[in-house]
PDB file of N, CA and C in Angstrom:
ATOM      1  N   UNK A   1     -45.649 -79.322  39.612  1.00  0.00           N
ATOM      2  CA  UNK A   1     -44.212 -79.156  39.716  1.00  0.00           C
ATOM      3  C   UNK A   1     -43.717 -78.606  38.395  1.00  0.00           C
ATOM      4  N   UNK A   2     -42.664 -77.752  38.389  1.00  0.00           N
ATOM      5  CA  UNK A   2     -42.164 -76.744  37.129  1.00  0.00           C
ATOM      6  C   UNK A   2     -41.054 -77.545  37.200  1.00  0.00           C
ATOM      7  N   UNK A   3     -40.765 -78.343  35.826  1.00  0.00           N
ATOM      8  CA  UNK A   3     -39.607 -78.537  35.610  1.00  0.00           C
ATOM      9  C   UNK A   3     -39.035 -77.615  34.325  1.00  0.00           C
ATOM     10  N   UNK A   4     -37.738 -77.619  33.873  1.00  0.00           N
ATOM     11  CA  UNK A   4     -37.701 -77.367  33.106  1.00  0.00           C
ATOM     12  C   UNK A   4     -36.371 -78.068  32.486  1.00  0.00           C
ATOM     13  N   UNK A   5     -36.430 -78.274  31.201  1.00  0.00           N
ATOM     14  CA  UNK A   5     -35.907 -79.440  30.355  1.00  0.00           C
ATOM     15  C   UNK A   5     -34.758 -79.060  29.565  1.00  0.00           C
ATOM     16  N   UNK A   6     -33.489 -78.951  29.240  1.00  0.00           N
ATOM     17  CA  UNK A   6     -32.492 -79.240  28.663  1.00  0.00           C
ATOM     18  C   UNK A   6     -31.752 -79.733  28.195  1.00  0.00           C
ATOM     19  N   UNK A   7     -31.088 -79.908  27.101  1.00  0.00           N
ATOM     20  CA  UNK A   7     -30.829 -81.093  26.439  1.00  0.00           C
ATOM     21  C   UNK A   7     -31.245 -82.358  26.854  1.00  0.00           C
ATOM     22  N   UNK A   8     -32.336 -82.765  27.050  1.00  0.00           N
ATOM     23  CA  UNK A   8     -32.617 -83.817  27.812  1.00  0.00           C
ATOM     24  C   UNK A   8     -32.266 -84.245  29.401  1.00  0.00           C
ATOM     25  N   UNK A   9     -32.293 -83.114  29.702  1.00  0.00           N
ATOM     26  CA  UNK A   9     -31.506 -83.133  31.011  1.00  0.00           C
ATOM     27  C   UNK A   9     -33.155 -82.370  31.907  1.00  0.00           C
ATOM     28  N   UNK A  10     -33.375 -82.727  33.039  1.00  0.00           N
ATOM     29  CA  UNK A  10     -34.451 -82.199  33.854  1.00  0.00           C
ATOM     30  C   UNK A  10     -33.835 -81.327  34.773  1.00  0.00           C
ATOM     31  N   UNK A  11     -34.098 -80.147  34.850  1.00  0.00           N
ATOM     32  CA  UNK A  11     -33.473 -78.873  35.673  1.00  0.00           C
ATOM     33  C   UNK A  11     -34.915 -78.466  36.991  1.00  0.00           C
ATOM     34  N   UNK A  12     -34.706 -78.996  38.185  1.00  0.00           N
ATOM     35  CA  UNK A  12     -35.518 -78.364  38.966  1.00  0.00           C
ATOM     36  C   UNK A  12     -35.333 -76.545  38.663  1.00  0.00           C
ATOM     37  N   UNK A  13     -36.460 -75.369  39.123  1.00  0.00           N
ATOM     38  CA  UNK A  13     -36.747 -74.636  38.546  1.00  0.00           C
ATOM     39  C   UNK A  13     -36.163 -74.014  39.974  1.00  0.00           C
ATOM     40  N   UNK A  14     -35.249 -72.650  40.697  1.00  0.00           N
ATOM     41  CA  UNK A  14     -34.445 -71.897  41.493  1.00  0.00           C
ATOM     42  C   UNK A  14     -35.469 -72.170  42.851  1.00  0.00           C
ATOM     43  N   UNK A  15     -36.741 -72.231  42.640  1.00  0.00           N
ATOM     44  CA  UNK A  15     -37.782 -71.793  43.757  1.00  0.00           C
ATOM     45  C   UNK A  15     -38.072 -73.528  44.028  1.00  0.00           C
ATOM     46  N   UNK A  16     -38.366 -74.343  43.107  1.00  0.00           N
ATOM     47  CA  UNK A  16     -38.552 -75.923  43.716  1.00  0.00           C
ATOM     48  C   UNK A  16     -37.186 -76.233  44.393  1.00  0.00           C
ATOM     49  N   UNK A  17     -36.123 -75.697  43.554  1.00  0.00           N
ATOM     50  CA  UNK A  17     -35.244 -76.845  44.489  1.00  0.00           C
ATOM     51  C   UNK A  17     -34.818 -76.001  45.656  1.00  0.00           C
ATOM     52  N   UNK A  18     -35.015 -75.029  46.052  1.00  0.00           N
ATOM     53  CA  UNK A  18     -35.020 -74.412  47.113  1.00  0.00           C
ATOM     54  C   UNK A  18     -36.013 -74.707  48.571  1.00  0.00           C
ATOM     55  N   UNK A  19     -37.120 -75.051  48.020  1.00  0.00           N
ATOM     56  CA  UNK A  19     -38.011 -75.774  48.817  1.00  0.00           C
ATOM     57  C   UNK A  19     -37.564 -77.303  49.307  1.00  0.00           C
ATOM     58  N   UNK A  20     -36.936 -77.984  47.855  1.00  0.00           N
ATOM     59  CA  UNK A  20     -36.572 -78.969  48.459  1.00  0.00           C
ATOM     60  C   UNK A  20     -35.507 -79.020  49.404  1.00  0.00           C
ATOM     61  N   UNK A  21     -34.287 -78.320  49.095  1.00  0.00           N
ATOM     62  CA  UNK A  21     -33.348 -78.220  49.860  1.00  0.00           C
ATOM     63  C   UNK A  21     -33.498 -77.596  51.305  1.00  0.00           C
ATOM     64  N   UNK A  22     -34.700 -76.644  51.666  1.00  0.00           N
ATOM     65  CA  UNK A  22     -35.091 -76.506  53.125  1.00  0.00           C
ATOM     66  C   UNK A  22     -36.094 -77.425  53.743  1.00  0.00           C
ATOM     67  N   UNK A  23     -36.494 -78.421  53.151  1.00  0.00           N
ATOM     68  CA  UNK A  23     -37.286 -79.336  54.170  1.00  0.00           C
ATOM     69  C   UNK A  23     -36.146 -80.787  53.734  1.00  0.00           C
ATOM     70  N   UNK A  24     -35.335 -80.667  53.280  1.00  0.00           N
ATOM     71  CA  UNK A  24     -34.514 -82.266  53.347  1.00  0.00           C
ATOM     72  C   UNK A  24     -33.958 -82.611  54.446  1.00  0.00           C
ATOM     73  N   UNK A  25     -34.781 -83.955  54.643  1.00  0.00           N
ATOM     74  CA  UNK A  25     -33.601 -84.347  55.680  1.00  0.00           C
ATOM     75  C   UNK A  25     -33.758 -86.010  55.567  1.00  0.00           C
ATOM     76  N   UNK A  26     -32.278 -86.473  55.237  1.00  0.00           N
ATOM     77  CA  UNK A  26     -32.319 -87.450  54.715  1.00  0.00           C
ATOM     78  C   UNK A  26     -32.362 -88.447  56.311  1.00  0.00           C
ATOM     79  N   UNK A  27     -32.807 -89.975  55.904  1.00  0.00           N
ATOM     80  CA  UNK A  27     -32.637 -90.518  56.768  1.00  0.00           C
ATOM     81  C   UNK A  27     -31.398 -91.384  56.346  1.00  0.00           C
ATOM     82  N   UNK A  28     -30.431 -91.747  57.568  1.00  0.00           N
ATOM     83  CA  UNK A  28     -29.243 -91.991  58.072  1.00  0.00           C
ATOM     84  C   UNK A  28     -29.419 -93.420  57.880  1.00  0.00           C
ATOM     85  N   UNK A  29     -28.631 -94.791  57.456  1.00  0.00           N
ATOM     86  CA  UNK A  29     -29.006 -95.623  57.949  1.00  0.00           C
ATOM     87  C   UNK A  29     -27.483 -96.492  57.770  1.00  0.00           C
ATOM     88  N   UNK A  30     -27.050 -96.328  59.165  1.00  0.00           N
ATOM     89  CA  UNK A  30     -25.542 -97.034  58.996  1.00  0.00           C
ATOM     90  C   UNK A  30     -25.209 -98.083  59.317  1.00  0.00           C
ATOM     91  N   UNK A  31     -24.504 -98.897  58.957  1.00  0.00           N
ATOM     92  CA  UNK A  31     -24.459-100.649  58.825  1.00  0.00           C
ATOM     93  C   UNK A  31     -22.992-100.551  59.617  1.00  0.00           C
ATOM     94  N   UNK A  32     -23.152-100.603  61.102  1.00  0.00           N
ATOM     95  CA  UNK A  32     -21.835-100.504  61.629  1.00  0.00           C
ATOM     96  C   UNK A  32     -20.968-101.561  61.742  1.00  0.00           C
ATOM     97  N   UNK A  33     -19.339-101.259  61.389  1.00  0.00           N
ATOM     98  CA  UNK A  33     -18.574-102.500  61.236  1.00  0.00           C
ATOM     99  C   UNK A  33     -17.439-101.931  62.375  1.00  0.00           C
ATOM    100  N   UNK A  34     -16.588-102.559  62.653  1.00  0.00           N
ATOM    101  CA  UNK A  34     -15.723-101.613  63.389  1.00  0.00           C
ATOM    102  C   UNK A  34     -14.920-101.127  62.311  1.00  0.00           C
ATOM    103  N   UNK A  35     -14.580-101.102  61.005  1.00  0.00           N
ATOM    104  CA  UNK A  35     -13.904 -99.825  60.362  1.00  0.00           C
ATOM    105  C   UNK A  35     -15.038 -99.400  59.819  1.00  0.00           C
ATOM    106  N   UNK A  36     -16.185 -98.752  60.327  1.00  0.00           N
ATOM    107  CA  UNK A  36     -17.005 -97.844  59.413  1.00  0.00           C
ATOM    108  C   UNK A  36     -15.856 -96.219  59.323  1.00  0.00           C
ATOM    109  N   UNK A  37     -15.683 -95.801  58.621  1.00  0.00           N
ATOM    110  CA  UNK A  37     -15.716 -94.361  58.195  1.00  0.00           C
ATOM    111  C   UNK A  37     -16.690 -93.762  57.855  1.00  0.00           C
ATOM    112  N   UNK A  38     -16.676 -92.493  58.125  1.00  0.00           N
ATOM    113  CA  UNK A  38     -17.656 -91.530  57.350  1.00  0.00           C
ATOM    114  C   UNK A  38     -16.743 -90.286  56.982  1.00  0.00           C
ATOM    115  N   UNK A  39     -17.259 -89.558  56.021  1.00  0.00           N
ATOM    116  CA  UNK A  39     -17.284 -88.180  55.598  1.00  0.00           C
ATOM    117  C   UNK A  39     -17.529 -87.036  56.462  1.00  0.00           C
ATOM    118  N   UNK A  40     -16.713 -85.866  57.276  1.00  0.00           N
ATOM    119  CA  UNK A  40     -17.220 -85.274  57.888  1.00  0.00           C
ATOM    120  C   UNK A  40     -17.819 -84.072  57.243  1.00  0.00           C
ATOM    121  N   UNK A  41     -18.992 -83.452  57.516  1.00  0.00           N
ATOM    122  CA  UNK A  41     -19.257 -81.961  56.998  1.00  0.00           C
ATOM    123  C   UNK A  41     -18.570 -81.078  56.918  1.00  0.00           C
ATOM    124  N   UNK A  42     -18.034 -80.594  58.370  1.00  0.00           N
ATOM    125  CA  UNK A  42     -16.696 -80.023  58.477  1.00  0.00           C
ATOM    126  C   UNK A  42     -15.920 -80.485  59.462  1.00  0.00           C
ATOM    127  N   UNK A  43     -14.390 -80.126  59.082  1.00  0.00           N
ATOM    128  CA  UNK A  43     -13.360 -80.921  59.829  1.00  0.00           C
ATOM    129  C   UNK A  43     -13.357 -79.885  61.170  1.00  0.00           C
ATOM    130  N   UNK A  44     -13.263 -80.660  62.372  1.00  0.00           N
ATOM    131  CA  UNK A  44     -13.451 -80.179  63.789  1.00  0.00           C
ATOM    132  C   UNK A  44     -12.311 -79.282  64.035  1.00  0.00           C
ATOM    133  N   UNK A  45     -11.046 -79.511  63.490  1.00  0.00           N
ATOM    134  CA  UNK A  45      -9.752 -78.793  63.839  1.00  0.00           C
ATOM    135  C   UNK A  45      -9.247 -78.108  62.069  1.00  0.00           C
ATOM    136  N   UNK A  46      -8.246 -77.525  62.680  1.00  0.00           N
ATOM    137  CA  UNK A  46      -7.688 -76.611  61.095  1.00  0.00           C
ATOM    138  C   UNK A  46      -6.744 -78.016  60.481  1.00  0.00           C
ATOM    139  N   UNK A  47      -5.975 -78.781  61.168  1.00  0.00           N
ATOM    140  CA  UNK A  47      -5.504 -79.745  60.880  1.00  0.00           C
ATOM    141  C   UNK A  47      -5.775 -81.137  60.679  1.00  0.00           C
ATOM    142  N   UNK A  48      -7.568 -80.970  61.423  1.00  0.00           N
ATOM    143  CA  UNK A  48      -7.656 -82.623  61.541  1.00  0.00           C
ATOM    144  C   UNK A  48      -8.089 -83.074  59.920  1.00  0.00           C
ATOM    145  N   UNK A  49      -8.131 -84.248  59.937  1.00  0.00           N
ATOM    146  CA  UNK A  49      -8.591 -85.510  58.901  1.00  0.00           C
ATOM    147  C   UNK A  49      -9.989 -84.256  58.379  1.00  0.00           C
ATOM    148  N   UNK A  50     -10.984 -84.875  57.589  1.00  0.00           N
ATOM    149  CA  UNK A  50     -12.091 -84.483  56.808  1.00  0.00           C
ATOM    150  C   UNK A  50     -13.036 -85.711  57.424  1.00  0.00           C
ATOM    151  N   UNK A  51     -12.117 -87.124  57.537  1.00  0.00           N
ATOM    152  CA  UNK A  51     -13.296 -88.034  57.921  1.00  0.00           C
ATOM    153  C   UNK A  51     -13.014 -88.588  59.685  1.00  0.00           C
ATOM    154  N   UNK A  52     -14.132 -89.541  59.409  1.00  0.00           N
ATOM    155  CA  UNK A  52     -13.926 -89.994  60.946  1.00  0.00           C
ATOM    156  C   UNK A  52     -14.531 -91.645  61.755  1.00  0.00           C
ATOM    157  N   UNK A  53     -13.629 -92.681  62.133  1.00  0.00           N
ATOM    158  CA  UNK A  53     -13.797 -94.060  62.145  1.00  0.00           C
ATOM    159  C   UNK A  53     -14.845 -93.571  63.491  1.00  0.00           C
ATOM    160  N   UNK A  54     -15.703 -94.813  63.169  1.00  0.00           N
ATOM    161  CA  UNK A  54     -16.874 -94.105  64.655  1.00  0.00           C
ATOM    162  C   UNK A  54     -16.326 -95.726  65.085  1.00  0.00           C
ATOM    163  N   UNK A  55     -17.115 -95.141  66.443  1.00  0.00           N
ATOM    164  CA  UNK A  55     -16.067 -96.113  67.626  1.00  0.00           C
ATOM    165  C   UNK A  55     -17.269 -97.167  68.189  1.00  0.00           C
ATOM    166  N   UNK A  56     -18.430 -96.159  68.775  1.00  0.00           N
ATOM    167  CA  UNK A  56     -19.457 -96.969  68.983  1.00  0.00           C
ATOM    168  C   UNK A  56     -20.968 -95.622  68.984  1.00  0.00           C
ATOM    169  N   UNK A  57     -21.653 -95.939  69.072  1.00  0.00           N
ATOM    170  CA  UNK A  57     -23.263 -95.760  69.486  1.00  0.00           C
ATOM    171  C   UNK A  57     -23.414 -94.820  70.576  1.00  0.00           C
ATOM    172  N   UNK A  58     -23.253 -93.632  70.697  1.00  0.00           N
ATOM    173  CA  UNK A  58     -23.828 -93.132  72.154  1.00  0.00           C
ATOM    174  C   UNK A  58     -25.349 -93.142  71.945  1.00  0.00           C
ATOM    175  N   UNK A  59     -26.067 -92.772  71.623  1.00  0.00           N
ATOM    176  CA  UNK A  59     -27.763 -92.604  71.685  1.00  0.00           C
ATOM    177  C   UNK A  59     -27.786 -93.004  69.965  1.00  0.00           C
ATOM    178  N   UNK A  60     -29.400 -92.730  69.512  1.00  0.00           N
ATOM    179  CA  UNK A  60     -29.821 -93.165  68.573  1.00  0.00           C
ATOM    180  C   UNK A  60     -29.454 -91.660  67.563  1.00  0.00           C
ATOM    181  N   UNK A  61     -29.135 -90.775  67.557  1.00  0.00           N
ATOM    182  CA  UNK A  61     -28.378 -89.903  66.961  1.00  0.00           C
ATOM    183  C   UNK A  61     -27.185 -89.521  66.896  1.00  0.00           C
ATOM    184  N   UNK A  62     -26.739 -89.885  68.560  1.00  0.00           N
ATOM    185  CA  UNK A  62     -24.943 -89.241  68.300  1.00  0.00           C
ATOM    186  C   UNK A  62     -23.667 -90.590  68.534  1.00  0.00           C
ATOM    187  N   UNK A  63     -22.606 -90.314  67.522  1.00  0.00           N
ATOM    188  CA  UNK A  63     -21.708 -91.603  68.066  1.00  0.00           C
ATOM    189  C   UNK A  63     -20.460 -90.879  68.089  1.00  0.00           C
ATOM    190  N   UNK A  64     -19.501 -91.404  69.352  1.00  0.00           N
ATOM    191  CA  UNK A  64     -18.172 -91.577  69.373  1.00  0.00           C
ATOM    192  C   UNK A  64     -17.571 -91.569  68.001  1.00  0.00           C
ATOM    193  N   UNK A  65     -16.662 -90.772  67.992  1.00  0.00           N
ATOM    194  CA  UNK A  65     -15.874 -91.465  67.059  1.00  0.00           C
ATOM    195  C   UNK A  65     -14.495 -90.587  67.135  1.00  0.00           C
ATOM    196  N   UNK A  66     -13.208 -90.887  66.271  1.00  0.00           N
ATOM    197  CA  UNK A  66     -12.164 -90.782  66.315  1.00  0.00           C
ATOM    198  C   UNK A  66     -11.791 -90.702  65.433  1.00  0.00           C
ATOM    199  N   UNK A  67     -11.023 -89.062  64.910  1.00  0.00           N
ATOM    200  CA  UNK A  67     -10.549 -87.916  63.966  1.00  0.00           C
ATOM    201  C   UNK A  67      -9.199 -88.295  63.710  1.00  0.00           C
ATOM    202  N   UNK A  68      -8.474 -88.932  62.538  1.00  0.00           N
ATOM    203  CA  UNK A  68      -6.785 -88.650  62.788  1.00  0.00           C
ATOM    204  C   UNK A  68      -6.392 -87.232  62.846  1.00  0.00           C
ATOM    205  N   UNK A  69      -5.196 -86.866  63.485  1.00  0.00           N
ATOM    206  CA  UNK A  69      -4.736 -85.604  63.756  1.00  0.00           C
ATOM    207  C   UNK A  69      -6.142 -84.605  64.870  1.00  0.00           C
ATOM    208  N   UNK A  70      -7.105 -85.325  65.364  1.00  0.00           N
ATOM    209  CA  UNK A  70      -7.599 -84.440  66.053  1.00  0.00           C
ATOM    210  C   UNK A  70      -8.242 -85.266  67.658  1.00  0.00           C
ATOM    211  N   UNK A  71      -8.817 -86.705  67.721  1.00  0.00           N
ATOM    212  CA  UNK A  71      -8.780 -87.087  68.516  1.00  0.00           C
ATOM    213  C   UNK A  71     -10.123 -87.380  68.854  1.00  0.00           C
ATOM    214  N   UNK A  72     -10.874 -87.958  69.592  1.00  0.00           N
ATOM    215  CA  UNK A  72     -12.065 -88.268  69.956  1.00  0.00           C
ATOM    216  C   UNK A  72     -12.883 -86.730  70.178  1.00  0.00           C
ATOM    217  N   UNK A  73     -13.866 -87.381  69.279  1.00  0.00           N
ATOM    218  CA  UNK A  73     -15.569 -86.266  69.015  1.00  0.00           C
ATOM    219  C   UNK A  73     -16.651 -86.801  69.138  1.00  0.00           C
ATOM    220  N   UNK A  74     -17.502 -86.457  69.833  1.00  0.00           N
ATOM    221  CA  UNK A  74     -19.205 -86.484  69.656  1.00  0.00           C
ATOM    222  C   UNK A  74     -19.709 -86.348  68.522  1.00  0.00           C
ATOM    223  N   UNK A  75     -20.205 -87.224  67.951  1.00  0.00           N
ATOM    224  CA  UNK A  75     -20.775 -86.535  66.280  1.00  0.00           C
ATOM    225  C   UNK A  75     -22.112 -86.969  66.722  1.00  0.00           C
ATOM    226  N   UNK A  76     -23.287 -85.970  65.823  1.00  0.00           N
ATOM    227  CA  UNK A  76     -24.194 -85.914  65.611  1.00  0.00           C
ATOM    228  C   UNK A  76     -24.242 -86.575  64.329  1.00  0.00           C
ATOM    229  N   UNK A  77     -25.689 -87.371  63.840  1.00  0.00           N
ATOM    230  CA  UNK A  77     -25.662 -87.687  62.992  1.00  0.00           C
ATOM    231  C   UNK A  77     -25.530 -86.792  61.827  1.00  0.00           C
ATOM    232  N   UNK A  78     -26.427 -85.644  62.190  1.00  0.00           N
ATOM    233  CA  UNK A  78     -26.497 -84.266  60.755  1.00  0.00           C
ATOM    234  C   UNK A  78     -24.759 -83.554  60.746  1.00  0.00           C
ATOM    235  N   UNK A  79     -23.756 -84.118  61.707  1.00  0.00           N
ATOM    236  CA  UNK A  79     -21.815 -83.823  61.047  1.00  0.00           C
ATOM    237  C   UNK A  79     -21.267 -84.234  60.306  1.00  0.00           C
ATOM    238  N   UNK A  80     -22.078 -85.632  59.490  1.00  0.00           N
ATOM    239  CA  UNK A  80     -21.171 -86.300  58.777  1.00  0.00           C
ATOM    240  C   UNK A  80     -22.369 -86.964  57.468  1.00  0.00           C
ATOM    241  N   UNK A  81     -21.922 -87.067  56.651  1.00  0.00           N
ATOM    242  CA  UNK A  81     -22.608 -88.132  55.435  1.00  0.00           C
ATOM    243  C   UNK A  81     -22.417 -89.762  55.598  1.00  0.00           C
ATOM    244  N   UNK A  82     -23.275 -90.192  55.495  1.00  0.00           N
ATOM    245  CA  UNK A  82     -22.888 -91.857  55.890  1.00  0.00           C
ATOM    246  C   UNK A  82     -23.519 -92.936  54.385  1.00  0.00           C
TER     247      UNK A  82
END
């Protein structure tokens, strides 16, 4: 691995962190409360919210949830940061 070093600072090198950034995929692991929020990737409407209270569980990847100013969405887990 090529690092390279700056003021004491570790700089992945244009071509590692590029590799890393096309095979990442983080795993998800959400501790649901009924006010969970999350962060959306992008907001579904020009007006809606950025985040979004999930409601419940549809499958082991996608959940309900509910946008202020935009209204109930399907989210995938890879729409939002948790």
């Amino acid at each position: 691995m090529s690092l390279q070093s700056s003021n004491q600072i570790c700089r992945l090198t244009p071509a590692i962190e590029g590799a890393i950034t096309a095979s990442w995929n983080p795993v998800c692991h959400i501790t649901y409360t009924r006010d969970t929020w999350v962060k959306l990737l992008q907001s579904p409407g020009e007006y809606a919210f950025a985040e979004a209270k999930l409601l419940c569980q549809e499958s082991s990847d996608t959940w309900l949830a509910w946008v202020p100013d935009h209204g109930e969405v399907l989210l995938d887990q890879s729409d939002f940061y948790c």
